[in-house]
Protein backbone atom coordinates (compact mmCIF):
# COMPACT_ATOMS: atom_id res chain seq x y z
CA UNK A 1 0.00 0.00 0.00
CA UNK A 2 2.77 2.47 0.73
CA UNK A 3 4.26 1.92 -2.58
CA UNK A 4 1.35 2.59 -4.42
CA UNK A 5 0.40 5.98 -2.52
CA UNK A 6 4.34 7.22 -2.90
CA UNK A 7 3.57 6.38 -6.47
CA UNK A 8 0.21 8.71 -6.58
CA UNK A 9 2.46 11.80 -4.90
CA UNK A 10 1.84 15.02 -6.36
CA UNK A 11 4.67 17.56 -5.65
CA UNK A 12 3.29 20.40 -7.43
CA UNK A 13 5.25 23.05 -9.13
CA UNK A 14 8.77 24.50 -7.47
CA UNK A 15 9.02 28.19 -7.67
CA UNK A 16 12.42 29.00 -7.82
CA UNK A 17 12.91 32.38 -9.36
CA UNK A 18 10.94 34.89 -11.47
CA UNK A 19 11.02 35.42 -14.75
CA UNK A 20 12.74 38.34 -14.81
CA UNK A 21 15.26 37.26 -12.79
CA UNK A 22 15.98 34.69 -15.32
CA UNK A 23 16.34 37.40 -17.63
CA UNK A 24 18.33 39.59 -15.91
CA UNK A 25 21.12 36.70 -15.02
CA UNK A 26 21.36 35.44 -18.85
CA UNK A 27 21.85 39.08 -19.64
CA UNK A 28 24.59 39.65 -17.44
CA UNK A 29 26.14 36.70 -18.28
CA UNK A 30 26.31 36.92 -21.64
CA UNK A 31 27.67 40.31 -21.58
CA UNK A 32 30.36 39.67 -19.08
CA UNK A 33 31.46 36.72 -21.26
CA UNK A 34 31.79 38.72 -24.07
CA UNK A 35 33.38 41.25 -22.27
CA UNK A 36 35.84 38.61 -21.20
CA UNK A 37 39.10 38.70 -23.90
CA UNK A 38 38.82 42.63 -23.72
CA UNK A 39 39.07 43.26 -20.21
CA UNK A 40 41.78 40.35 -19.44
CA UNK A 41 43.44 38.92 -22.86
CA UNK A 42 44.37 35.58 -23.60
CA UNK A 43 47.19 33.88 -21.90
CA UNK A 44 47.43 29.95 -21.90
CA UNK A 45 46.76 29.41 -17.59
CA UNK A 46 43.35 31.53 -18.54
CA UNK A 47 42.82 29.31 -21.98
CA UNK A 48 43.62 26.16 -19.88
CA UNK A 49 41.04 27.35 -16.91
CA UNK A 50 38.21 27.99 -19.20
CA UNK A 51 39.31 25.06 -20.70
CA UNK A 52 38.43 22.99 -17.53
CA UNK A 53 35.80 25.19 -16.39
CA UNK A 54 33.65 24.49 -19.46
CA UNK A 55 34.17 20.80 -19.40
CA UNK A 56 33.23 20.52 -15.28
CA UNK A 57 30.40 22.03 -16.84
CA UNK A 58 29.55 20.26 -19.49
CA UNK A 59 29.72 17.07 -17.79
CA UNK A 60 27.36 18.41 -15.21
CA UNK A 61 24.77 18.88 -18.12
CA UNK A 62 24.93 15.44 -20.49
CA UNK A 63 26.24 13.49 -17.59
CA UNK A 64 24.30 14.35 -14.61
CA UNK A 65 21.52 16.99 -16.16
CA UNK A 66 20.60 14.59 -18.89
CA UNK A 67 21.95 11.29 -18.39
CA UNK A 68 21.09 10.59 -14.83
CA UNK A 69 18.18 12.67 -13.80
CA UNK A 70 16.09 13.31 -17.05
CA UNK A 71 16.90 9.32 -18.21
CA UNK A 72 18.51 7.43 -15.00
CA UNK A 73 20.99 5.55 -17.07
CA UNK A 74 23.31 4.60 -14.20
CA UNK A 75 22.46 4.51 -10.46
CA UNK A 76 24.47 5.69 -7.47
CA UNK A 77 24.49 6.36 -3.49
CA UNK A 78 22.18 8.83 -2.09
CA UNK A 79 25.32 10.74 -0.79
CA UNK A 80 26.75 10.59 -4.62
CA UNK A 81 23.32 12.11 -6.32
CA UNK A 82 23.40 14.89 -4.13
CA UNK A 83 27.25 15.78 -4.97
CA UNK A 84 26.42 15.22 -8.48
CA UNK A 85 23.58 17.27 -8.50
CA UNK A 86 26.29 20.38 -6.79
CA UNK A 87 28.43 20.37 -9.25
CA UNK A 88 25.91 20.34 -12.39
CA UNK A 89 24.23 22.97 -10.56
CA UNK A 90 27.42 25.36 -11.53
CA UNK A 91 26.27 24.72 -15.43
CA UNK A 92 24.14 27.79 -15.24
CA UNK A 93 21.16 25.99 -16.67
CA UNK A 94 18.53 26.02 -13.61
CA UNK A 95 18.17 23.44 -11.23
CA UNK A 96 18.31 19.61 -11.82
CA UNK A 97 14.55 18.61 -11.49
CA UNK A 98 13.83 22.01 -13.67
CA UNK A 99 15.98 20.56 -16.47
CA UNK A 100 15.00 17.33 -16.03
CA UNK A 101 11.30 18.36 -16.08
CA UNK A 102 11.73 20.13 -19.27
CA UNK A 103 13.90 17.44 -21.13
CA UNK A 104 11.13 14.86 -20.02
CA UNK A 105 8.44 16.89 -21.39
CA UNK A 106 10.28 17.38 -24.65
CA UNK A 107 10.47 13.42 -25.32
CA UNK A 108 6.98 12.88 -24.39
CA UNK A 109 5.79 15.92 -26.94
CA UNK A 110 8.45 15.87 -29.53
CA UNK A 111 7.88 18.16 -32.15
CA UNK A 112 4.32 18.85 -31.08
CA UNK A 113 3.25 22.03 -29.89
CA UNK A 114 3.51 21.26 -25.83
CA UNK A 115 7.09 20.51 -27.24
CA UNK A 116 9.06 23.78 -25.77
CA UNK A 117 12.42 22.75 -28.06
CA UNK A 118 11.02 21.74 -31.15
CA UNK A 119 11.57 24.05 -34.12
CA UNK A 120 9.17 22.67 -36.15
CA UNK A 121 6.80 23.98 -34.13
CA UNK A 122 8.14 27.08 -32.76
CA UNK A 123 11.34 28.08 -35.27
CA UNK A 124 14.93 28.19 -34.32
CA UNK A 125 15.15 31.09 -31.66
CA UNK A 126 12.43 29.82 -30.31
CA UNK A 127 13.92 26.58 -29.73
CA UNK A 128 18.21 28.06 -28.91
CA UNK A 129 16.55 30.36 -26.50
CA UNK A 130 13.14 32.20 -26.65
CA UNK A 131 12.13 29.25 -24.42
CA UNK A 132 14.10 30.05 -21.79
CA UNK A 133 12.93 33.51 -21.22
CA UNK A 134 9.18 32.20 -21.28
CA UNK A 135 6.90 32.46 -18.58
CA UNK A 136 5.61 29.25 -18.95
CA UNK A 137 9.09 26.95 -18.22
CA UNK A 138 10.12 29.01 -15.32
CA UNK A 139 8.78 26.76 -12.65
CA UNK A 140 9.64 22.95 -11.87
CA UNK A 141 7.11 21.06 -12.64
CA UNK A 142 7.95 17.93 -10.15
CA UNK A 143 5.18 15.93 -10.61
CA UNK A 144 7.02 15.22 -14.34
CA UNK A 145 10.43 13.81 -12.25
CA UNK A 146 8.56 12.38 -8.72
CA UNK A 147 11.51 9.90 -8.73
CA UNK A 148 13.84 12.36 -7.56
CA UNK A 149 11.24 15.44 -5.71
CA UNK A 150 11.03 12.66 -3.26
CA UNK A 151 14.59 13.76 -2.12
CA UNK A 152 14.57 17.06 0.10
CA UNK A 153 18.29 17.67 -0.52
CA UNK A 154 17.82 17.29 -4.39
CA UNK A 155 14.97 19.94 -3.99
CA UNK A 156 17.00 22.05 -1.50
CA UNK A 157 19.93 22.19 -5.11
CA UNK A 158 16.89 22.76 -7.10
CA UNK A 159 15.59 26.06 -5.65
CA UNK A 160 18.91 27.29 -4.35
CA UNK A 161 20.85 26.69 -7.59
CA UNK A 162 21.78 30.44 -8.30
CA UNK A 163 23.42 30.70 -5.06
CA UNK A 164 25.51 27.26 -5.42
CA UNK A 165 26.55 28.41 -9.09
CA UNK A 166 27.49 31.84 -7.46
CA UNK A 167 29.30 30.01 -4.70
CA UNK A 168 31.84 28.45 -7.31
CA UNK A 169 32.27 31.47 -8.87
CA UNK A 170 33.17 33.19 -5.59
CA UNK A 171 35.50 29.73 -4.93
CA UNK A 172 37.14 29.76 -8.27
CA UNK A 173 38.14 33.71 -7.40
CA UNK A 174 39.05 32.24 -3.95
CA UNK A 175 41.98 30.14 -5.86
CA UNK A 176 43.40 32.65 -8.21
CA UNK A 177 43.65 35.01 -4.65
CA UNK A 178 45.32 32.56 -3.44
CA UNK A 179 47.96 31.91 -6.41
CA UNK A 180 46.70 28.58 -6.70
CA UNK A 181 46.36 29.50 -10.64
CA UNK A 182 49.85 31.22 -11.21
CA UNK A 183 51.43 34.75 -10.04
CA UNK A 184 49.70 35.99 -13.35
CA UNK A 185 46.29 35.07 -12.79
CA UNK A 186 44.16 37.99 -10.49
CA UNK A 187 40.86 37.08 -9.71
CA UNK A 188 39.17 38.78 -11.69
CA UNK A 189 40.75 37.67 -14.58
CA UNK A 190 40.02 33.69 -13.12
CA UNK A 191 36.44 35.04 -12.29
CA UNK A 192 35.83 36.10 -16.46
CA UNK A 193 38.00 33.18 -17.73
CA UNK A 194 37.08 30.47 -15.04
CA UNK A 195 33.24 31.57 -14.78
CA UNK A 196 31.63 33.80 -16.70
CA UNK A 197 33.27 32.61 -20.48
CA UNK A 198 32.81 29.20 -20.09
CA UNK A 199 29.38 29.04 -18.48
CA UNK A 200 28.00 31.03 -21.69
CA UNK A 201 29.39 28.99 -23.77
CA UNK A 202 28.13 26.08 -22.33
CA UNK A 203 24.87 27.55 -22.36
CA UNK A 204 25.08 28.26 -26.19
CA UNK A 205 26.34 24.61 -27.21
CA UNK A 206 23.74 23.55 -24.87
CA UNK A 207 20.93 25.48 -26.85
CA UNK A 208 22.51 24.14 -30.19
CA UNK A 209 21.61 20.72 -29.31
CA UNK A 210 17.61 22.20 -29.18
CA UNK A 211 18.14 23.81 -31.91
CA UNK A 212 20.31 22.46 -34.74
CA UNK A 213 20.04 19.12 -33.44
CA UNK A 214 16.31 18.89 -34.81
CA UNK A 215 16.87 20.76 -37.69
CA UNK A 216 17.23 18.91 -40.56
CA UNK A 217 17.89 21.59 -43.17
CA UNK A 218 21.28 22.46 -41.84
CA UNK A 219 24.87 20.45 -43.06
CA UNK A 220 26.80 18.62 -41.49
CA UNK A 221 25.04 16.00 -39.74
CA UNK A 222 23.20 12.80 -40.61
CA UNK A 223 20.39 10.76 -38.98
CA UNK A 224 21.21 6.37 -38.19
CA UNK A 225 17.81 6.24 -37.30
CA UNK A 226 14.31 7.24 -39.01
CA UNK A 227 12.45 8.48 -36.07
CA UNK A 228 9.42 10.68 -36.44
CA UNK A 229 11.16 13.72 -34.83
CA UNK A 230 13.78 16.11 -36.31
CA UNK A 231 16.81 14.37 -34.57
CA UNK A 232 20.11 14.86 -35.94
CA UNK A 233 23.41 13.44 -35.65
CA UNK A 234 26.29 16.20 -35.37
CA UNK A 235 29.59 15.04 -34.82
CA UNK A 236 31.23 18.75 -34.56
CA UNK A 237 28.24 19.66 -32.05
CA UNK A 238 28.76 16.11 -29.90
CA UNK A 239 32.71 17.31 -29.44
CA UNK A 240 31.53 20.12 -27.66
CA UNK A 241 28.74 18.93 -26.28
CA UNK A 242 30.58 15.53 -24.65
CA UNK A 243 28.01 13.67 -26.52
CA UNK A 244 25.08 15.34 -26.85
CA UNK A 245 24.99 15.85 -30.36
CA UNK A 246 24.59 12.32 -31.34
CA UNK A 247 20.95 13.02 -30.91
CA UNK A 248 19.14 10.93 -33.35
CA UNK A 249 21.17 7.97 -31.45
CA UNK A 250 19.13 9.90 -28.54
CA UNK A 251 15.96 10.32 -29.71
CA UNK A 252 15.71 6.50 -30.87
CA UNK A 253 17.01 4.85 -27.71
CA UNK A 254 17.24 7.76 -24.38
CA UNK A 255 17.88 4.98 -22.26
CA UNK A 256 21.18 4.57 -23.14
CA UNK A 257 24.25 5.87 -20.94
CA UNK A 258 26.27 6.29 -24.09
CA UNK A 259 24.93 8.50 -27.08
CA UNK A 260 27.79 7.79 -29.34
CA UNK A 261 26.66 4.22 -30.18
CA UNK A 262 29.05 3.55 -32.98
CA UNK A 263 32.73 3.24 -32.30
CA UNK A 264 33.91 6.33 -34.23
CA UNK A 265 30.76 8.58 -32.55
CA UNK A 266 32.96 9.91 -29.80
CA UNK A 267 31.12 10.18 -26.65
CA UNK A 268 33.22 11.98 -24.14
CA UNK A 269 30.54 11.59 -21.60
CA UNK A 270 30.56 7.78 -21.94
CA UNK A 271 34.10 7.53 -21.10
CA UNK A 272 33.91 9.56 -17.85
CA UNK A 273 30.90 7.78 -17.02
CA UNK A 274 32.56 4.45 -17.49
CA UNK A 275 35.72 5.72 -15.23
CA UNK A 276 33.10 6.69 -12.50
CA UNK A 277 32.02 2.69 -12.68
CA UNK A 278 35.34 1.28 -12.28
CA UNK A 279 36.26 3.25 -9.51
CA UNK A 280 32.45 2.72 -7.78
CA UNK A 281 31.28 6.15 -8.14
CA UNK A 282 28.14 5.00 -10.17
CA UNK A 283 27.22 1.34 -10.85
CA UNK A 284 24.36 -0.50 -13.46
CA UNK A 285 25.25 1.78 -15.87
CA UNK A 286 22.97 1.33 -19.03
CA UNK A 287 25.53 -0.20 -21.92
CA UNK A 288 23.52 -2.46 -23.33
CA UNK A 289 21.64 -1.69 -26.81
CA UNK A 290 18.60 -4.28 -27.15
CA UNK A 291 18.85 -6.13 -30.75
CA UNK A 292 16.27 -4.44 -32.78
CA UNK A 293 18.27 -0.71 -32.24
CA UNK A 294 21.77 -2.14 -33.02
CA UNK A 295 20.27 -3.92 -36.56
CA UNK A 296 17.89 -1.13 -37.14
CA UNK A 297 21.31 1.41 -36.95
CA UNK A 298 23.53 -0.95 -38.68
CA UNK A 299 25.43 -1.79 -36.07
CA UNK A 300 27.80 -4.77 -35.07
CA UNK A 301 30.43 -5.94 -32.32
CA UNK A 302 33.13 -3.38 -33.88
CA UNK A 303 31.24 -1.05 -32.24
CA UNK A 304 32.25 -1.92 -28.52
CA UNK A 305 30.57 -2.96 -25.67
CA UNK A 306 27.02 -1.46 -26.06
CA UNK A 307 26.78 -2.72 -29.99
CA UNK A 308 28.20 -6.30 -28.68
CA UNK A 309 25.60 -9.51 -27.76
CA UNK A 310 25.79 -10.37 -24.33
């Protein structure tokens, strides 16, 4: 009986900021990161930060963001989750159960009109970004991720994400005061370079994914699978996006915990994720394609573990 009435919890919507707010920290971010190479230029400890800023990042959106709470394609601790959830929370992209929320309502509508990324229905700035600055998507609707609302400390990260993302930009200044980055690093210069650049641009290759990655007109992609949807396959776009550009892969099997599924679709996501098992960070990680994807995308035991029978 308890099972079944945890199953029939309604959580309701999250408030977490309004939407001017929102509006007002995009702005500011994207401003300060283009401000960035005027006010401090180039110099290879401030390419190498932003370097490693952007990929902390990055992981914390296709590995944690996407991977683990929109699709749950690994498990881990209770203790883990919550770290994981910390340090995706400095991706500038909301909270996890907001993103989640939103990525989950995208698969269930895709490229309908309750679809808020598709730009078949809405057009490409629409899908990059207009989104974002709607009204509508502002709130967390939990009731769309109630396997994870149950968990006050993931809902504690998911209203109080600003100040955690504002908290490792204060840290990352923290280090450079402290020469931790080299005599020629100040902290304001590891503040642009370490926070600011990197964030926006993982916002931006974030958006693509939206964007380009259902829009079939563009070059330089290709789709393994004919799904119904707009999904494409961008190999330039999954570089940056450790992964996430292999999204017709995506679109025709989610559950996966690797998006690259042939062994040239490099999946830098995959490989951390697959480090984290060895050591026992994560375990049951989803590598396993079921027969009827790997023959319907042409693919064999050459392309490792997930295209190989058990």
């Amino acid at each position: 009986m308890s099972t079944i009435a945890s199953a029939r919890t309604q959580y309701g919507k999250q408030v977490t900021e309004s939407i001017n707010q929102t509006r007002v920290r995009y702005t500011i971010l994207f401003c300060m990161a283009f401000a960035t190479p005027f006010l401090y230029p180039p110099s290879w400890p401030l390419v190498v930060l932003a370097g490693v800023s952007y990929a902390v990042r990055m992981f914390g959106v296709e590995g944690i963001y996407h991977r683990y709470f929109s699709h749950r394609a690994f498990k881990c601790s209770r203790p883990v989750q919550f770290v994981l959830a910390v340090i995706a929370s400095q991706c500038g992209q909301h909270g996890p159960l907001w993103w989640a929320s939103v990525h989950r309502t995208h698969h269930q509508n895709v490229e309908l009109p309750n679809d808020p990324i598709s730009p078949r229905q809405h057009g490409l700035l629409q899908s990059h970004v207009g989104w974002v600055w709607c009204e509508r998507y502002k709130d967390t609707d939990l009731d769309v991720v109630p396997d994870f609302a149950r968990y006050p400390e993931i809902l504690w990260v998911n209203k109080h994400y600003t100040l955690l993302m504002l908290s490792g930009a204060f840290f990352i200044w923290l280090l450079a005061e402290a020469g931790v980055f080299g005599p020629a690093v100040s902290g304001g210069a590891a503040l642009m370079w370490g926070f600011f650049l990197p964030t926006a641009l993982g916002v931006q290759t974030v958006s693509m994914v939206n964007s380009i990655g259902h829009f079939r007109k563009l070059p330089g992609g290709y789709r393994r699978f004919d799904t119904e949807d707009d999904s494409m396959n961008r190999p330039l776009l999954a570089l940056l996006t450790f992964g996430g550009g292999w999204h017709n892969n995506h679109h025709r099997y989610g559950a996966s915990a690797r998006a690259g599924f042939a062994w040239y679709e490099i999946d830098i996501t995959w490989y951390i994720l697959k480090l984290m098992a060895a050591i026992g960070l994560i375990h049951d990680l989803r590598d396993r394609l079921p027969d009827d994807v790997r023959e319907e995308g042409g693919l064999g035991a050459r392309d490792g573990r997930i295209g190989a029978p058990d």
